[in-house]
PDB file of N, CA and C in Angstrom:
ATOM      1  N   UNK A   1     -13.226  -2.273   9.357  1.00  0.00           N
ATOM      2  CA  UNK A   1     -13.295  -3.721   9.281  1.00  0.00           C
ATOM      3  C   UNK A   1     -12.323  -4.216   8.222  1.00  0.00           C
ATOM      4  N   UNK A   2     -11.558  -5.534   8.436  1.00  0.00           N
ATOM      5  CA  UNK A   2     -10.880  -5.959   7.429  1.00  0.00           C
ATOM      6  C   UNK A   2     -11.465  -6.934   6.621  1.00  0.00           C
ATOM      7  N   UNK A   3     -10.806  -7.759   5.257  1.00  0.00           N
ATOM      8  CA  UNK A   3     -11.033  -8.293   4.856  1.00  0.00           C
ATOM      9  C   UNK A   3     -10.691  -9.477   4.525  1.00  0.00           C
ATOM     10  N   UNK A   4     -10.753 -10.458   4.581  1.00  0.00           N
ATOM     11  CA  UNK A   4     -10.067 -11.670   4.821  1.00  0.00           C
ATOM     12  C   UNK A   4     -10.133 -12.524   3.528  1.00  0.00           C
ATOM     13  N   UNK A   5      -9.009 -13.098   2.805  1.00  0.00           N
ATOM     14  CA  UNK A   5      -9.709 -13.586   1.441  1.00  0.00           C
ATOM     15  C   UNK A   5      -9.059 -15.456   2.137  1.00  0.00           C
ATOM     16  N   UNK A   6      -9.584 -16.057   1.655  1.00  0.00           N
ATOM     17  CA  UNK A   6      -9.216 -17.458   1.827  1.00  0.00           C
ATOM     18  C   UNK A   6      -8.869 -18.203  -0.080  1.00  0.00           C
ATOM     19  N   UNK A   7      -7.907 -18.203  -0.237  1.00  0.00           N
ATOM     20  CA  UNK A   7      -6.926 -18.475  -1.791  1.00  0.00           C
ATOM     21  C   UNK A   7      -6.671 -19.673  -1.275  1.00  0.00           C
ATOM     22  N   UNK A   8      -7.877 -20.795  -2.356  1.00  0.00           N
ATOM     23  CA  UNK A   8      -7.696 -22.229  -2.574  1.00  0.00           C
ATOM     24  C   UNK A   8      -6.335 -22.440  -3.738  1.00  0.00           C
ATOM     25  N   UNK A   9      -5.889 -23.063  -3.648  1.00  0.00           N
ATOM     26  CA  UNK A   9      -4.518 -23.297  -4.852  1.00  0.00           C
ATOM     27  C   UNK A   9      -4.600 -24.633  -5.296  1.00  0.00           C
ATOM     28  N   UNK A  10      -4.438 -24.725  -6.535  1.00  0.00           N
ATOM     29  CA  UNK A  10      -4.122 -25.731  -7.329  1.00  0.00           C
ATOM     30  C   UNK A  10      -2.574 -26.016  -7.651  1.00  0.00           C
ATOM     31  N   UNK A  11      -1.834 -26.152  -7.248  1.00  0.00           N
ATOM     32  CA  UNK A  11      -0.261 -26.143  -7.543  1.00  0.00           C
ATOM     33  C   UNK A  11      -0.031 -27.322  -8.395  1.00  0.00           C
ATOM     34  N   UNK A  12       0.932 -27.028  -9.187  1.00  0.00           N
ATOM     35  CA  UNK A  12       1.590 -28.429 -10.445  1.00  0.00           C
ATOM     36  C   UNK A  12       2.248 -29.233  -9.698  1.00  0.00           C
ATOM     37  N   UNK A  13       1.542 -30.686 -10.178  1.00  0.00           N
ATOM     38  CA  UNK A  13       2.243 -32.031  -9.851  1.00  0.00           C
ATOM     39  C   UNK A  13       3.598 -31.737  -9.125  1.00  0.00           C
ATOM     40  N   UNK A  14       3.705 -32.317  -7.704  1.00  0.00           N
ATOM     41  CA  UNK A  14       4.558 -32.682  -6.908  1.00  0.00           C
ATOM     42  C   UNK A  14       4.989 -31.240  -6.123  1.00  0.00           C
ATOM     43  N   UNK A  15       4.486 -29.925  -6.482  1.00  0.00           N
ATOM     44  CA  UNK A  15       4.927 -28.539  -6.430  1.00  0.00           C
ATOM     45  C   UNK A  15       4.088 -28.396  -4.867  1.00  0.00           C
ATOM     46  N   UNK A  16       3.579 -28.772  -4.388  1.00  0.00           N
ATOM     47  CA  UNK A  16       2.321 -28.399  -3.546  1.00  0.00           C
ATOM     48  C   UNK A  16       3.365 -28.061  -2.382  1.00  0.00           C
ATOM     49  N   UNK A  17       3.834 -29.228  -1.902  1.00  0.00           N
ATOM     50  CA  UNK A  17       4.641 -28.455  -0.633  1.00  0.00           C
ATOM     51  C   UNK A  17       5.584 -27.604  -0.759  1.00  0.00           C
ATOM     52  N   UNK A  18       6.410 -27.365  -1.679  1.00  0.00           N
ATOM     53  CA  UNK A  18       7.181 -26.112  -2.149  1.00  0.00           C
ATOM     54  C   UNK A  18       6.500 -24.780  -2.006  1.00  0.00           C
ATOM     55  N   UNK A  19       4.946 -24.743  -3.096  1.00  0.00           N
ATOM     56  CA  UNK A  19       4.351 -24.082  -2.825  1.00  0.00           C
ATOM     57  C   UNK A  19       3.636 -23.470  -1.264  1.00  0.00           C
ATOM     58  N   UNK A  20       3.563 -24.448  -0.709  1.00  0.00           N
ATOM     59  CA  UNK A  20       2.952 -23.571   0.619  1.00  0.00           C
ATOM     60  C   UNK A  20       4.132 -23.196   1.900  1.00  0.00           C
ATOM     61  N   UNK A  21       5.185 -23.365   1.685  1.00  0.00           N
ATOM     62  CA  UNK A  21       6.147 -23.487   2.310  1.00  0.00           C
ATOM     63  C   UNK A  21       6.943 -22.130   1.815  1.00  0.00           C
ATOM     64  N   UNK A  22       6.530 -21.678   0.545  1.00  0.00           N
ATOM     65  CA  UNK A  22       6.696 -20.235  -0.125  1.00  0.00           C
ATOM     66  C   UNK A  22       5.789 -19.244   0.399  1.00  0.00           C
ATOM     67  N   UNK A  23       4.676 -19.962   0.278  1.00  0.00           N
ATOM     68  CA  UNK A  23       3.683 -19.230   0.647  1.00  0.00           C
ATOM     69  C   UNK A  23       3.753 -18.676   2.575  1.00  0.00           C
ATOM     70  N   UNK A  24       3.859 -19.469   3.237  1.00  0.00           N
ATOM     71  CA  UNK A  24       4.312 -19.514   4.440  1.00  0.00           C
ATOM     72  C   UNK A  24       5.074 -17.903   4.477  1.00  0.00           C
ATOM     73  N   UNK A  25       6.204 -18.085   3.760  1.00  0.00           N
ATOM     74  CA  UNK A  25       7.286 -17.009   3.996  1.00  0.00           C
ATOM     75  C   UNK A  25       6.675 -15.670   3.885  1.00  0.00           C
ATOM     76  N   UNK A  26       5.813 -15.814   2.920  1.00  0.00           N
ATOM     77  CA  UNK A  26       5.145 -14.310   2.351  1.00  0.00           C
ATOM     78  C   UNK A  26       4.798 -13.303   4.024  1.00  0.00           C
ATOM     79  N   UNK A  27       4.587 -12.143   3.627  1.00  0.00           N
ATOM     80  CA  UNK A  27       4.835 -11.598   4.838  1.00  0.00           C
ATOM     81  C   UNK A  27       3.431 -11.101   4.934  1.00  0.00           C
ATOM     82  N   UNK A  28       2.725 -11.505   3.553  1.00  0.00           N
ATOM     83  CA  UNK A  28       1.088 -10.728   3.577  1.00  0.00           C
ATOM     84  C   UNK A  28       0.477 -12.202   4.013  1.00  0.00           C
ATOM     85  N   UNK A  29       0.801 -13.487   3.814  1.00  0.00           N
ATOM     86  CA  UNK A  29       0.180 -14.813   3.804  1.00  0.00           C
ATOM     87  C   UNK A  29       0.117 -15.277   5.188  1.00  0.00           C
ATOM     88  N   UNK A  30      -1.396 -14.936   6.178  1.00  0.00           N
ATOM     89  CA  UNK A  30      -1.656 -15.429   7.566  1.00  0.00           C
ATOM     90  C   UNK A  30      -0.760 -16.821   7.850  1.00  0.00           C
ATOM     91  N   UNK A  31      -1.964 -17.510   7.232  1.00  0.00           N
ATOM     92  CA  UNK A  31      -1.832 -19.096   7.166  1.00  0.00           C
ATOM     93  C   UNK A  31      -1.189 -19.618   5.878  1.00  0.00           C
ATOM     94  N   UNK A  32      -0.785 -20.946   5.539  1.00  0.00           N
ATOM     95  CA  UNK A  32      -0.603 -21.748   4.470  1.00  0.00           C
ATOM     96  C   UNK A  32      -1.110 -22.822   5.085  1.00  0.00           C
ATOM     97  N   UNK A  33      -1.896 -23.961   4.331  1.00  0.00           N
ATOM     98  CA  UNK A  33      -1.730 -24.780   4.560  1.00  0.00           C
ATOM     99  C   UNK A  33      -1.531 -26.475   3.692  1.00  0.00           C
ATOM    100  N   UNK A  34      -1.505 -27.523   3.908  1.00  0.00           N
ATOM    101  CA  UNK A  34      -1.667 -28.144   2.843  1.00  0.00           C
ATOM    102  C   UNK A  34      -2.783 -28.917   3.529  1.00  0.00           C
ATOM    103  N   UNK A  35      -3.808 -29.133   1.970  1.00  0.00           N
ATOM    104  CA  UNK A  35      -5.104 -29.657   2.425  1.00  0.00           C
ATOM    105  C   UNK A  35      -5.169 -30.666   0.789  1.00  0.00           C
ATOM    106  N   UNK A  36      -6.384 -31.652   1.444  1.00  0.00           N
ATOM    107  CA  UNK A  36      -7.109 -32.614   0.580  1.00  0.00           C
ATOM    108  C   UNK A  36      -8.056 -32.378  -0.151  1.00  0.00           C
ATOM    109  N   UNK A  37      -8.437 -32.840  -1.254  1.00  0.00           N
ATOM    110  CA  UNK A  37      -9.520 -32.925  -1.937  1.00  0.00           C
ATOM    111  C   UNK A  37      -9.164 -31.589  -3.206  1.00  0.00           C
ATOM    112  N   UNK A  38      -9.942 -31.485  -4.374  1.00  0.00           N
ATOM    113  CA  UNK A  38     -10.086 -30.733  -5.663  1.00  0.00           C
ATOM    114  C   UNK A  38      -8.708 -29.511  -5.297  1.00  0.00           C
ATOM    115  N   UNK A  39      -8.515 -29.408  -4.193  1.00  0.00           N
ATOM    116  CA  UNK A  39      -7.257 -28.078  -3.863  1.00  0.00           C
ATOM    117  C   UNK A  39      -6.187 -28.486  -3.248  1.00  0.00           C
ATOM    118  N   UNK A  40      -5.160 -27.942  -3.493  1.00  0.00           N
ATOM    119  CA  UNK A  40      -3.991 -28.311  -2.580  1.00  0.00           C
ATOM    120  C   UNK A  40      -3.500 -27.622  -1.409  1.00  0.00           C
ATOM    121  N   UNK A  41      -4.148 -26.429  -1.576  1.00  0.00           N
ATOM    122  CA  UNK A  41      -3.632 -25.738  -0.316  1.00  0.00           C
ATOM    123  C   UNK A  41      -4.642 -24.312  -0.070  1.00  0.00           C
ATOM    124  N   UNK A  42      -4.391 -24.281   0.917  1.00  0.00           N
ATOM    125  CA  UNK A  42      -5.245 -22.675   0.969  1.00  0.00           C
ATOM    126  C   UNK A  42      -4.476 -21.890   1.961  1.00  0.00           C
ATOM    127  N   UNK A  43      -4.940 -20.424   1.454  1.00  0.00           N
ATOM    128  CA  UNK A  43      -4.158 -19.682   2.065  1.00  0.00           C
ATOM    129  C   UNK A  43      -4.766 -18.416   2.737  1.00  0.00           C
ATOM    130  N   UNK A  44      -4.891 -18.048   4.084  1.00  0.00           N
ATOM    131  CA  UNK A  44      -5.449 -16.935   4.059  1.00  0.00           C
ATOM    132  C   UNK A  44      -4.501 -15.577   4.442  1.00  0.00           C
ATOM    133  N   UNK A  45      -5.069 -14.396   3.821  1.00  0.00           N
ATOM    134  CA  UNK A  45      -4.603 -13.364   3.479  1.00  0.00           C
ATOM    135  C   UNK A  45      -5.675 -12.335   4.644  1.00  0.00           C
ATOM    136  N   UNK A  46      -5.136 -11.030   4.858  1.00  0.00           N
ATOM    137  CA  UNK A  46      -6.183  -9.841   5.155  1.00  0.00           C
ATOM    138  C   UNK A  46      -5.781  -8.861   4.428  1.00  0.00           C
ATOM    139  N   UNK A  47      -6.689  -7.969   4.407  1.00  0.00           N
ATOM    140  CA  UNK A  47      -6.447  -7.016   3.826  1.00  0.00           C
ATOM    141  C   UNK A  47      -7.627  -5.749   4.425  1.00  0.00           C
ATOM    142  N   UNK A  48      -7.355  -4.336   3.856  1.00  0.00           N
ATOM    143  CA  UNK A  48      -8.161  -3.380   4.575  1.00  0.00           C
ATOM    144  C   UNK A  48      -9.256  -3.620   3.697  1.00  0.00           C
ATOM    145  N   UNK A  49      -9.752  -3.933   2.375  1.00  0.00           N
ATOM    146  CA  UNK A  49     -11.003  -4.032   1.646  1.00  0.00           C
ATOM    147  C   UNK A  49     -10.564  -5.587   0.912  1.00  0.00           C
ATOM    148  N   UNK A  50     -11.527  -5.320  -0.195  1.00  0.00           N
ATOM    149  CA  UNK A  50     -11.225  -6.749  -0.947  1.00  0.00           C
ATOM    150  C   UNK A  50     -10.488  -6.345  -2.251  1.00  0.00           C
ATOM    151  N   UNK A  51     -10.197  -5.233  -2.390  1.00  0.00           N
ATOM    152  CA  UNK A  51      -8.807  -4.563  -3.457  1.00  0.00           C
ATOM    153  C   UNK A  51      -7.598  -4.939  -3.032  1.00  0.00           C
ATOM    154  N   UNK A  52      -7.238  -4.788  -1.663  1.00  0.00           N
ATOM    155  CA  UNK A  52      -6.396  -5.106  -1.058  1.00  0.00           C
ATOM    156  C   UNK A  52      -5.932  -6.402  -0.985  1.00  0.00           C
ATOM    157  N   UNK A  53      -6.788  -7.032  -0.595  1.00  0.00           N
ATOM    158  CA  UNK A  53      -7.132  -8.771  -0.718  1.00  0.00           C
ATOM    159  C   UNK A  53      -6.615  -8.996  -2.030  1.00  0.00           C
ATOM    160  N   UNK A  54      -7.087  -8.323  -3.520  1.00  0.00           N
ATOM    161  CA  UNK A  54      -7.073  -8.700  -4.365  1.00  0.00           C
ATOM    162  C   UNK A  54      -5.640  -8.720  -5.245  1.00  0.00           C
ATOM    163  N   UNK A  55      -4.742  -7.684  -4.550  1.00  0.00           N
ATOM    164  CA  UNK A  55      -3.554  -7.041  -5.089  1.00  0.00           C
ATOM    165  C   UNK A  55      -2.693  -7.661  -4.218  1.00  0.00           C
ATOM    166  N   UNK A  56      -2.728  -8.278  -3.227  1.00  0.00           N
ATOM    167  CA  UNK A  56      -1.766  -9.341  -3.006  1.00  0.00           C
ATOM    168  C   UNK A  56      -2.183 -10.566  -3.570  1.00  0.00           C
ATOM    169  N   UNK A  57      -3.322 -11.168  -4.010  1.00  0.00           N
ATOM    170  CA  UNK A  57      -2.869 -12.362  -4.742  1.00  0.00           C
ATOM    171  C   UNK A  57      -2.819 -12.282  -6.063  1.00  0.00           C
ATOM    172  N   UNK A  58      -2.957 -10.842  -6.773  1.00  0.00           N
ATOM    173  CA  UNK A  58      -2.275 -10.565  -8.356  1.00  0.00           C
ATOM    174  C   UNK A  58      -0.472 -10.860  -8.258  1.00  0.00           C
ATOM    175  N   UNK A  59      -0.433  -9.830  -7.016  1.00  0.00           N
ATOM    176  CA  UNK A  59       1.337  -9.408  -7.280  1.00  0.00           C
ATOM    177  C   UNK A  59       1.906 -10.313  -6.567  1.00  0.00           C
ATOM    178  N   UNK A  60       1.271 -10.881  -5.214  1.00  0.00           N
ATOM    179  CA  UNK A  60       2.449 -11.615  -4.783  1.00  0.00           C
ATOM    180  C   UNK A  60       2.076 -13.233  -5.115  1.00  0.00           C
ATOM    181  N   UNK A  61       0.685 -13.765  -4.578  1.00  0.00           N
ATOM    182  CA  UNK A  61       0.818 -14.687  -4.496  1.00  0.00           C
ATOM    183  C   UNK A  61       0.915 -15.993  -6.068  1.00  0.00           C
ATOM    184  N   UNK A  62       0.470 -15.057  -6.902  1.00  0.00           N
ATOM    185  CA  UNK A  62       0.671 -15.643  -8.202  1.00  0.00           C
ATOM    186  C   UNK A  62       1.795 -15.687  -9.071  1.00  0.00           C
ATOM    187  N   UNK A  63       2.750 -15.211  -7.959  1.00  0.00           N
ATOM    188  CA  UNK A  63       4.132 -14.909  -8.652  1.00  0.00           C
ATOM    189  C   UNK A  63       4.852 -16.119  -7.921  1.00  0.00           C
ATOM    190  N   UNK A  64       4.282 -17.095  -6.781  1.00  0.00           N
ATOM    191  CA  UNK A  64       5.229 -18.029  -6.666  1.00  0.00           C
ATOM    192  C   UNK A  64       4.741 -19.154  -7.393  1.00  0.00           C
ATOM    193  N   UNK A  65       6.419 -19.771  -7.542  1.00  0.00           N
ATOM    194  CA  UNK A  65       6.217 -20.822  -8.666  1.00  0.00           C
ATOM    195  C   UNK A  65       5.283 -21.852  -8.356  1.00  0.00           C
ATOM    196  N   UNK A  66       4.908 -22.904  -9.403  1.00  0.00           N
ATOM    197  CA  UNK A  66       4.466 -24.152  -9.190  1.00  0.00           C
ATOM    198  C   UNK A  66       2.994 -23.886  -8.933  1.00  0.00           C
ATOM    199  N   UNK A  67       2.251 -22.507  -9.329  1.00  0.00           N
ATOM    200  CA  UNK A  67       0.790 -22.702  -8.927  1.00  0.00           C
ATOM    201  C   UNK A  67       0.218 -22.573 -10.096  1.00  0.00           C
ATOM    202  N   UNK A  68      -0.644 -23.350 -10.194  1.00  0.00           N
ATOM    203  CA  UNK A  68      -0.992 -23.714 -11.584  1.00  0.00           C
ATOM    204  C   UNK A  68      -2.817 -22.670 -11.875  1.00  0.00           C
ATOM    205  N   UNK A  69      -3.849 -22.429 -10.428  1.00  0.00           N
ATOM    206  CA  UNK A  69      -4.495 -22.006 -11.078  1.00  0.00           C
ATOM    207  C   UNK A  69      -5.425 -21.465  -9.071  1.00  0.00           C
ATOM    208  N   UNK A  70      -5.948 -20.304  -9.024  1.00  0.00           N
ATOM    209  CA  UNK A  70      -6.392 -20.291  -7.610  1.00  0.00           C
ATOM    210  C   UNK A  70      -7.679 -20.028  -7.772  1.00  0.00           C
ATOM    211  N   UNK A  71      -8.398 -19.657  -6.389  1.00  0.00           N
ATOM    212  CA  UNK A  71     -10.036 -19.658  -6.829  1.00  0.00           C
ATOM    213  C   UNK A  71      -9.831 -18.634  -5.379  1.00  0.00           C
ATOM    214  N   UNK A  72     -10.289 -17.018  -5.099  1.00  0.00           N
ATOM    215  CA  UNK A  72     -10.142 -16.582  -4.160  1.00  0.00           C
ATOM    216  C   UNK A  72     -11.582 -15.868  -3.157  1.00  0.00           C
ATOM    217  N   UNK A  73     -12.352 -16.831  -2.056  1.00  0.00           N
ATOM    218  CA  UNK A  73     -12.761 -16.740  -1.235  1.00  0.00           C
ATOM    219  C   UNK A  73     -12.787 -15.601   0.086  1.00  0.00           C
ATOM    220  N   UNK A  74     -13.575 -14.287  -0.576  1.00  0.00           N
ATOM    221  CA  UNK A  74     -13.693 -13.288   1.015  1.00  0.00           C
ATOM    222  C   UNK A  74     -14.614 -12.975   1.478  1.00  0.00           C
ATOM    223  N   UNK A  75     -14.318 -13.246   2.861  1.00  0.00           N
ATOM    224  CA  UNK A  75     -14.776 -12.956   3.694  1.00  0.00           C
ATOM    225  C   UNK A  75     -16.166 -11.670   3.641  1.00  0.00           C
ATOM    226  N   UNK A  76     -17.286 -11.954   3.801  1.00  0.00           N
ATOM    227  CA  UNK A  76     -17.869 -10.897   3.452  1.00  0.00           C
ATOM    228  C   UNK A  76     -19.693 -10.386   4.372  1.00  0.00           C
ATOM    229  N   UNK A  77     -18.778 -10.869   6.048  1.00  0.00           N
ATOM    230  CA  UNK A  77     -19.679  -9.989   7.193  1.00  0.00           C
ATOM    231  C   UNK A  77     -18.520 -10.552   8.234  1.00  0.00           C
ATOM    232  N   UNK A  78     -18.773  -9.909   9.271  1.00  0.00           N
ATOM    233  CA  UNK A  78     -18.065  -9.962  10.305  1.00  0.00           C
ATOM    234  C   UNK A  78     -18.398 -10.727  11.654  1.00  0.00           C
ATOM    235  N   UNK A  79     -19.242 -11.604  11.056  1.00  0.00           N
ATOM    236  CA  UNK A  79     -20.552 -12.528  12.168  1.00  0.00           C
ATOM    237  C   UNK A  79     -19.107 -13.642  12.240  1.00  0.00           C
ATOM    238  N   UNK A  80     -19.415 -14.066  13.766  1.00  0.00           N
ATOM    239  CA  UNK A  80     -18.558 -15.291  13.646  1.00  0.00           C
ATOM    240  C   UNK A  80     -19.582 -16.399  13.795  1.00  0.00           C
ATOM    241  N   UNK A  81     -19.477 -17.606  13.223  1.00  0.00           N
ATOM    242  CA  UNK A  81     -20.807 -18.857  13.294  1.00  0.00           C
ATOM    243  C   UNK A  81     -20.310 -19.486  14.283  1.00  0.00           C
ATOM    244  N   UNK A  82     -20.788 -19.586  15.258  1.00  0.00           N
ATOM    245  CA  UNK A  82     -20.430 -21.277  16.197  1.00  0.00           C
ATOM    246  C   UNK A  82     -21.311 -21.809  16.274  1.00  0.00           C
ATOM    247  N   UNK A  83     -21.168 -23.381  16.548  1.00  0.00           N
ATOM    248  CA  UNK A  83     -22.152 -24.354  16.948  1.00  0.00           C
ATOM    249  C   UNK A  83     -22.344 -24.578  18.428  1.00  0.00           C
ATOM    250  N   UNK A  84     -23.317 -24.694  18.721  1.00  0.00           N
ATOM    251  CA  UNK A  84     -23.557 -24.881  20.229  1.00  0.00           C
ATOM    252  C   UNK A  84     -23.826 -26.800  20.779  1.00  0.00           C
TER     253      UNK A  84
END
């Protein structure tokens, strides 16, 4: 089973679309997106555990510029929820 982390980002004033547009490129980064409210963007990642998960957003994703601070969200059962 993999692991999926979902990396909310806080990026510095005016940096946000730079930032996810970096993020985009990354070759470990599923999604980017830019979103509203307390975060600017989120990003999801996989990985084979949550070490994995964790060592791409040490090495890569905190190494692009303009992010000021992240909060990282995984995935942790393999149930999918739908509404009926």
């Amino acid at each position: 089973m993999t692991c999926k982390g979902y990396i909310l980002i806080e990026a510095t004033v005016g940096k946000a679309r730079d930032v996810a547009k970096a993020l985009g490129k990354l070759p470990t980064v599923d999604e980017a997106y830019l979103i509203t409210g307390p975060y600017d963007i989120i990003a999801i990642v996989q990985g084979a555990d949550a070490s994995e998960v964790s060592t791409v957003v040490a090495t890569q994703i905190h190494a692009v510029p303009g992010i000021s601070r992240t909060i990282t969200c995984l995935n942790v059962t393999d149930l999918s929820v739908t509404s009926s």
